[in-house]
PDB file of N, CA and C in Angstrom:
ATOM      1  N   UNK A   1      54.231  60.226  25.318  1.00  0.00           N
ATOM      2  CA  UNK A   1      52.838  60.632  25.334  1.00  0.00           C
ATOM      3  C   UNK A   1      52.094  59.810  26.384  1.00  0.00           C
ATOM      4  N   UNK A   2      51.692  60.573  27.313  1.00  0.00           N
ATOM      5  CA  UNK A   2      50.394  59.630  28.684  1.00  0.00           C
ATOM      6  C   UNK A   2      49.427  58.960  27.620  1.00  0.00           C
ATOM      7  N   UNK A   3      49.167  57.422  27.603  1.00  0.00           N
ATOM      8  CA  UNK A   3      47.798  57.013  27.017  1.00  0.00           C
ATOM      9  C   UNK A   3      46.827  57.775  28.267  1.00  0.00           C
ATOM     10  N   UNK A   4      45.608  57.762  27.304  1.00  0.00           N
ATOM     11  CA  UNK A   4      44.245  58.226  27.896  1.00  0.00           C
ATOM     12  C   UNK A   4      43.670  57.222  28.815  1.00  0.00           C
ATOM     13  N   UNK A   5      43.482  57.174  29.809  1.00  0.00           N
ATOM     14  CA  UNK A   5      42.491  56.023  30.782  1.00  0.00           C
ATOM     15  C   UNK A   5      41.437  55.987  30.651  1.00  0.00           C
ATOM     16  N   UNK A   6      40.686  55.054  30.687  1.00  0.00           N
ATOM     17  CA  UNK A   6      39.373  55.313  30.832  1.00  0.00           C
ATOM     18  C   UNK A   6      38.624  55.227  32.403  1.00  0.00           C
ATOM     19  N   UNK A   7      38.136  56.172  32.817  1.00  0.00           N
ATOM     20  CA  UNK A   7      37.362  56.357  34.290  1.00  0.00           C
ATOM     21  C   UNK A   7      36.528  55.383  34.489  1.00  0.00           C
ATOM     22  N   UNK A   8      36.201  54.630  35.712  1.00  0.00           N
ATOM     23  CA  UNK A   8      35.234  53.721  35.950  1.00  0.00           C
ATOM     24  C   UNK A   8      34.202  54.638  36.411  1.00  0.00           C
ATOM     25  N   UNK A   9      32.979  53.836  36.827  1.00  0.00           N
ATOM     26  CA  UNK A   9      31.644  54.598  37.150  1.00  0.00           C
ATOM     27  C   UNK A   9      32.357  54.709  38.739  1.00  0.00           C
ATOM     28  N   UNK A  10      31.379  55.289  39.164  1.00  0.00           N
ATOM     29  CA  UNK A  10      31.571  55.751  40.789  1.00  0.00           C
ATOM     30  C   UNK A  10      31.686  54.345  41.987  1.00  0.00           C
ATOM     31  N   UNK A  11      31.102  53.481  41.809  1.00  0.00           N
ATOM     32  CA  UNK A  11      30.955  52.397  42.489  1.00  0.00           C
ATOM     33  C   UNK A  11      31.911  51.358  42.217  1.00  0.00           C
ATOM     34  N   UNK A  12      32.484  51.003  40.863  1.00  0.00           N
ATOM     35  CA  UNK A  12      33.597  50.049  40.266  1.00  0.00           C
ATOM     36  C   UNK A  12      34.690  50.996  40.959  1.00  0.00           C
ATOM     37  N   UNK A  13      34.714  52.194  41.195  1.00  0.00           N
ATOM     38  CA  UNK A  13      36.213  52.510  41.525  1.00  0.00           C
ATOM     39  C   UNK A  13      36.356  52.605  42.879  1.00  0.00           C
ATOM     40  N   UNK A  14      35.333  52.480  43.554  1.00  0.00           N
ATOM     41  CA  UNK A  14      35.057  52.531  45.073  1.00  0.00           C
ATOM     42  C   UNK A  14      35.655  51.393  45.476  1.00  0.00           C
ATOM     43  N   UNK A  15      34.796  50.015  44.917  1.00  0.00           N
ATOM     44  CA  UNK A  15      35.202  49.070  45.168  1.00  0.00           C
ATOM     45  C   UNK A  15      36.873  48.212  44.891  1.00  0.00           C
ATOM     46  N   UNK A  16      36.959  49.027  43.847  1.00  0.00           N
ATOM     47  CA  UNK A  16      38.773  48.434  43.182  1.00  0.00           C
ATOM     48  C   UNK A  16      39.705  49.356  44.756  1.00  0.00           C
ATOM     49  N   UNK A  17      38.743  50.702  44.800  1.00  0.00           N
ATOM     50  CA  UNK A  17      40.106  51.202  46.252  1.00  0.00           C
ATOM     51  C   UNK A  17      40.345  50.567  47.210  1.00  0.00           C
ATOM     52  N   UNK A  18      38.955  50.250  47.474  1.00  0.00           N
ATOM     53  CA  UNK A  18      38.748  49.365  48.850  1.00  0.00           C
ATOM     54  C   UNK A  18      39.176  48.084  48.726  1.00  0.00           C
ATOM     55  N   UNK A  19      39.634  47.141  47.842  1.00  0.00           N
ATOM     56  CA  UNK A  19      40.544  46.460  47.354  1.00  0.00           C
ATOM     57  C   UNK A  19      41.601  46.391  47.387  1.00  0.00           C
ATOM     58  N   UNK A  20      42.219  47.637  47.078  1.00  0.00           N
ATOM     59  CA  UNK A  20      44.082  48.195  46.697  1.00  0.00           C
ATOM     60  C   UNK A  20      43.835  48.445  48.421  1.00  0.00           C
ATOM     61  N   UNK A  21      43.297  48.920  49.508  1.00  0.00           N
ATOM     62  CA  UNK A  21      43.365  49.245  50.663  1.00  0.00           C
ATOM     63  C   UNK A  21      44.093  47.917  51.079  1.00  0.00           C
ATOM     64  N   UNK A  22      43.129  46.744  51.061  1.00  0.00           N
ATOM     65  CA  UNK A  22      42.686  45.910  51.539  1.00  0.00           C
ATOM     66  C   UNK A  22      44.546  45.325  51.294  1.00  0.00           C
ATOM     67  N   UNK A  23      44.830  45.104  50.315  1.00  0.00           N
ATOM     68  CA  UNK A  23      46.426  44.202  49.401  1.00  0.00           C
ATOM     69  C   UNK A  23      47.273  45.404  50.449  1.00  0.00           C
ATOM     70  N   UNK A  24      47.039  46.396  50.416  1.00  0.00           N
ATOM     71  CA  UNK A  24      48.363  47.372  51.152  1.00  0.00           C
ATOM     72  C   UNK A  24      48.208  47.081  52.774  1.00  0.00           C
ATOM     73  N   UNK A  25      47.031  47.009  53.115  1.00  0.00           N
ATOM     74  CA  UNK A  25      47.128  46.667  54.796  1.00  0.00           C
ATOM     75  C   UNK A  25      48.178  45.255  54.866  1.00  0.00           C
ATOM     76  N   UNK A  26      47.751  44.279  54.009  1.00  0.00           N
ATOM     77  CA  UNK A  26      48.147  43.124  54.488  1.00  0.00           C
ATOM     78  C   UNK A  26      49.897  43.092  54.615  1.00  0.00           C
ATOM     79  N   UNK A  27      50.526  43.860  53.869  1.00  0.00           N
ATOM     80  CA  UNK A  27      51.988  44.666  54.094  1.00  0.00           C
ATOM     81  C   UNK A  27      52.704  42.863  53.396  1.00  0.00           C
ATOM     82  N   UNK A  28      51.705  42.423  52.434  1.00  0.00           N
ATOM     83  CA  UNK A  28      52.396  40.613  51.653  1.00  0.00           C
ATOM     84  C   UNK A  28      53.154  41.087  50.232  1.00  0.00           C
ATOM     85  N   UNK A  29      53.204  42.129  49.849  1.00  0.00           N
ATOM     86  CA  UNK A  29      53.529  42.369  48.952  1.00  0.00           C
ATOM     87  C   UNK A  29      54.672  43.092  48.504  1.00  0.00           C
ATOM     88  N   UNK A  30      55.661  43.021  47.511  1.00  0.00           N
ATOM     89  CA  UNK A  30      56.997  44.063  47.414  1.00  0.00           C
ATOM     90  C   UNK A  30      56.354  45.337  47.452  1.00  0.00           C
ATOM     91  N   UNK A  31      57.607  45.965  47.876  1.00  0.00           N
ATOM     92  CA  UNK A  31      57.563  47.469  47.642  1.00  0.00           C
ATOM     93  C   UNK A  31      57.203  48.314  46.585  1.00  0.00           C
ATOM     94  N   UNK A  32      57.585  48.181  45.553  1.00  0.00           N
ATOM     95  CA  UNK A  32      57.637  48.054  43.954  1.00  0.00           C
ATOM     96  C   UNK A  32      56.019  47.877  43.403  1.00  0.00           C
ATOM     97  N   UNK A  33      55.138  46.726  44.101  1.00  0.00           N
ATOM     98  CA  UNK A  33      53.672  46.208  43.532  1.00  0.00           C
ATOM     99  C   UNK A  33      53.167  47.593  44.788  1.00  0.00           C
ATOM    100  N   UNK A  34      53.430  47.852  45.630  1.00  0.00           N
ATOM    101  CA  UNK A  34      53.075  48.927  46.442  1.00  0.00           C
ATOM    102  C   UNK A  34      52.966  50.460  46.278  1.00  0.00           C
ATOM    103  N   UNK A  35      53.667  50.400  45.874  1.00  0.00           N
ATOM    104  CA  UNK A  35      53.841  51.946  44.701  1.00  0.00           C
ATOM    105  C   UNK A  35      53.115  51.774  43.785  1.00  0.00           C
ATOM    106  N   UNK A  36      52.848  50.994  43.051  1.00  0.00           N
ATOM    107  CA  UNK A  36      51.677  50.676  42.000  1.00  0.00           C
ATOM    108  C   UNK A  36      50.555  50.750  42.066  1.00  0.00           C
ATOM    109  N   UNK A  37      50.481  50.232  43.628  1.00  0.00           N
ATOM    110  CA  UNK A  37      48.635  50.058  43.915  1.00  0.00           C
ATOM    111  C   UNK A  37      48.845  51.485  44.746  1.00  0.00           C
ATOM    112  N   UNK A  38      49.447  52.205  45.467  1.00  0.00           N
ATOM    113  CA  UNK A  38      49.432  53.624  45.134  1.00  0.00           C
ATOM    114  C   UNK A  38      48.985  53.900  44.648  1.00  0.00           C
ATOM    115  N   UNK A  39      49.756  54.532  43.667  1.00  0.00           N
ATOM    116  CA  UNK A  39      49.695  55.635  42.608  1.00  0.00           C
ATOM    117  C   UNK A  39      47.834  55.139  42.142  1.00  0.00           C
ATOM    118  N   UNK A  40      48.138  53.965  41.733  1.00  0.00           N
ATOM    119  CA  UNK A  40      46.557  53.589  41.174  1.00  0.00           C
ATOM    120  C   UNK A  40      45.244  54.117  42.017  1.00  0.00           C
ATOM    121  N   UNK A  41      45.224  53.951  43.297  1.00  0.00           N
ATOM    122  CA  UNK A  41      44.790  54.124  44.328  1.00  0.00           C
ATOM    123  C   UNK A  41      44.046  55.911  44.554  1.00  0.00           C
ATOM    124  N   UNK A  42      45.274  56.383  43.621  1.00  0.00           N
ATOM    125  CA  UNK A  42      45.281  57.884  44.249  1.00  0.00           C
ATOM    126  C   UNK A  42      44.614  58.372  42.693  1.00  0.00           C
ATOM    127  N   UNK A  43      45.018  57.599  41.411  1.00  0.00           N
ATOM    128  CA  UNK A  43      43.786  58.035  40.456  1.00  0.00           C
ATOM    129  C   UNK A  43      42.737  57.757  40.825  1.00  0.00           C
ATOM    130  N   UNK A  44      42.538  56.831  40.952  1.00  0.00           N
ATOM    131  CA  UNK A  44      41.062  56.152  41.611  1.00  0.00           C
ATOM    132  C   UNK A  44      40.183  57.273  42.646  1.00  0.00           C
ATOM    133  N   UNK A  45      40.815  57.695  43.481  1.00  0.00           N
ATOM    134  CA  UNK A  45      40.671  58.639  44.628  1.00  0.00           C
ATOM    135  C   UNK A  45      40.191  59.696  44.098  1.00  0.00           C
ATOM    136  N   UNK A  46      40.753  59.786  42.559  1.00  0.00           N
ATOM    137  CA  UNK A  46      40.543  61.302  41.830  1.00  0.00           C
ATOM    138  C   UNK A  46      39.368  61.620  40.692  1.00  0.00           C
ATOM    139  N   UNK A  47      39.138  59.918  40.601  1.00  0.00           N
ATOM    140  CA  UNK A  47      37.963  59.839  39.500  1.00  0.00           C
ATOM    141  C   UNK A  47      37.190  59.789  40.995  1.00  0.00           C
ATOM    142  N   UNK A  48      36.971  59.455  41.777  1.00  0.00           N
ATOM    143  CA  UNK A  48      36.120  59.437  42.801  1.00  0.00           C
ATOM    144  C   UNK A  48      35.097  60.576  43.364  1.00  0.00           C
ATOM    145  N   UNK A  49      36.580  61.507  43.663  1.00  0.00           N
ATOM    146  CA  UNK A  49      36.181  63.068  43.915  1.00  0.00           C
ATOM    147  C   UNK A  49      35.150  63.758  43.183  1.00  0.00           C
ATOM    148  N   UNK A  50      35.970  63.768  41.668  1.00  0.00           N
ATOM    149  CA  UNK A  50      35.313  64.150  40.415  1.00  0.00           C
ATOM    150  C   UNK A  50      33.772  63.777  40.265  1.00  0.00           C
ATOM    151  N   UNK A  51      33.737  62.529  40.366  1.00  0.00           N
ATOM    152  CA  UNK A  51      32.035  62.076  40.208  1.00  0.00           C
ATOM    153  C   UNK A  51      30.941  62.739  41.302  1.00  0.00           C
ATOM    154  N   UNK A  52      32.130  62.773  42.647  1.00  0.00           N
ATOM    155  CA  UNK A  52      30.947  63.517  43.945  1.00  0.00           C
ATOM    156  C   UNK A  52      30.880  64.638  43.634  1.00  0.00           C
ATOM    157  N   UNK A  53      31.655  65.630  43.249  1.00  0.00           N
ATOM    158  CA  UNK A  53      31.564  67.075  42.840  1.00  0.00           C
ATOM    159  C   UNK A  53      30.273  67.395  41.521  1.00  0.00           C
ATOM    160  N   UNK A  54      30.421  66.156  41.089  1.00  0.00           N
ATOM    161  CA  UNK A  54      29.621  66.688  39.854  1.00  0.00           C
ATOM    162  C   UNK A  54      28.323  66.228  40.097  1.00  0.00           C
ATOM    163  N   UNK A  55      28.389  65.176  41.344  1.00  0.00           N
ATOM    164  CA  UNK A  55      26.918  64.792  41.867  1.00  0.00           C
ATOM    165  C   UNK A  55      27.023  66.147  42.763  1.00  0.00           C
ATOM    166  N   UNK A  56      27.391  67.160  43.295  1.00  0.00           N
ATOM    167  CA  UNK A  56      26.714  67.821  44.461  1.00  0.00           C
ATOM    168  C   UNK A  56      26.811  69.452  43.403  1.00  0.00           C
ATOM    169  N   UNK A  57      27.320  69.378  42.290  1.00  0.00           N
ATOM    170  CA  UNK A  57      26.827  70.994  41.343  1.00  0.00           C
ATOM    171  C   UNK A  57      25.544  70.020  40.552  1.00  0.00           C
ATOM    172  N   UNK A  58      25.734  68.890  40.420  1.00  0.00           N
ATOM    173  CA  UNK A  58      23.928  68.426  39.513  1.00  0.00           C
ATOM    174  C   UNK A  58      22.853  68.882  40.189  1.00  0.00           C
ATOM    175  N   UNK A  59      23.177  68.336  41.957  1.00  0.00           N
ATOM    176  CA  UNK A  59      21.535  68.366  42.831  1.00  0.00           C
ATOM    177  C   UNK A  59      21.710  69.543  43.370  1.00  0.00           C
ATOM    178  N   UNK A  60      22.878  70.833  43.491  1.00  0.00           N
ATOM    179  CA  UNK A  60      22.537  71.982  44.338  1.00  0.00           C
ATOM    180  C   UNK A  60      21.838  72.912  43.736  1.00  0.00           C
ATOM    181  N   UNK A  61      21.508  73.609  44.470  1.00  0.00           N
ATOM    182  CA  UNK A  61      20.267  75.178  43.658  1.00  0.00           C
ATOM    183  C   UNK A  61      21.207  75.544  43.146  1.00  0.00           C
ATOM    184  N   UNK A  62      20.832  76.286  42.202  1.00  0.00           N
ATOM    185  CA  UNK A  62      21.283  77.579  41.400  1.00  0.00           C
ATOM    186  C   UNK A  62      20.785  78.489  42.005  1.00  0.00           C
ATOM    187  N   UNK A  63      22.022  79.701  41.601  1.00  0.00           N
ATOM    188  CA  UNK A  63      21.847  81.036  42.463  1.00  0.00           C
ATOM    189  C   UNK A  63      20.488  81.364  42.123  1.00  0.00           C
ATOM    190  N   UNK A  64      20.273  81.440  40.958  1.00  0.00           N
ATOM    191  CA  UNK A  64      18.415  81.482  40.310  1.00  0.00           C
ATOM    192  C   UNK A  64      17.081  80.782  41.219  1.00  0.00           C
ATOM    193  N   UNK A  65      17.668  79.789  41.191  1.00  0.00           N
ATOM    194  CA  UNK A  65      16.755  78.859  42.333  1.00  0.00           C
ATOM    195  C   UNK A  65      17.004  79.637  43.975  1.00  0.00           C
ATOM    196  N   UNK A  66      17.781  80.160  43.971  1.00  0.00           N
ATOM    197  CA  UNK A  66      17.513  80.317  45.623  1.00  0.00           C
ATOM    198  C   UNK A  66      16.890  82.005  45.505  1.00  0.00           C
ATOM    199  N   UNK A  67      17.075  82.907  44.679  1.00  0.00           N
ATOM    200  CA  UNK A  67      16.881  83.607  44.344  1.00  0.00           C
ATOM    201  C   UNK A  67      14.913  83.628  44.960  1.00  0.00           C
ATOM    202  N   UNK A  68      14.353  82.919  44.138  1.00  0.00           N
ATOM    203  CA  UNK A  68      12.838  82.700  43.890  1.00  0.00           C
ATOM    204  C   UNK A  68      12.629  82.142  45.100  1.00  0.00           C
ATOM    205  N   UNK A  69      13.181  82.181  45.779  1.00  0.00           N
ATOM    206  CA  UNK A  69      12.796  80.968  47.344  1.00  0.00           C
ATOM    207  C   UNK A  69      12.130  82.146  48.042  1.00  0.00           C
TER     208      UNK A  69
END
C-alpha cells in the first residue's frame, strides 16, 4: 500500500527543489542518494504544477464572466 504524503505549500516546495537542484549539481553524492533526490524532486515538481494550475482556474474569468464583458 503507497502511504499518503502530505503536500507542502507552494513556496516550502519551491525552496526544498531548489535545494535537491542545488545537492545534484554538485555531482558529491552516490548514485543511489541521486535517484532519491530525483524522484523526490519530480513529486515536488508535481505538487508545484498542481498549486499553479489551481492558482490560474482561481484568478481566470469564467466563461460567464467573459460572457457580460
Amino acid at each position: 500500500m503507497v502511504a499518503k504524503r502530505k503536500k507542502l505549500e507552494y513556496e516550502a516546495a519551491v525552496s526544498e527543489l531548489e535545494s535537491l537542484v542545488e545537492r545534484l549539481e554538485k555531482g558529491d553524492i552516490s548514485l543511489e542518494e541521486s535517484l532519491k533526490l530525483y524522484e523526490r524532486g519530480v513529486l515536488l515538481t508535481r505538487d508545484c504544477q498542481e498549486a499553479l494550475q489551481a492558482c490560474l482556474l482561481y484568478t481566470s474569468p469564467s466563461p460567464r464572466d467573459k460572457r457580460q464583458s
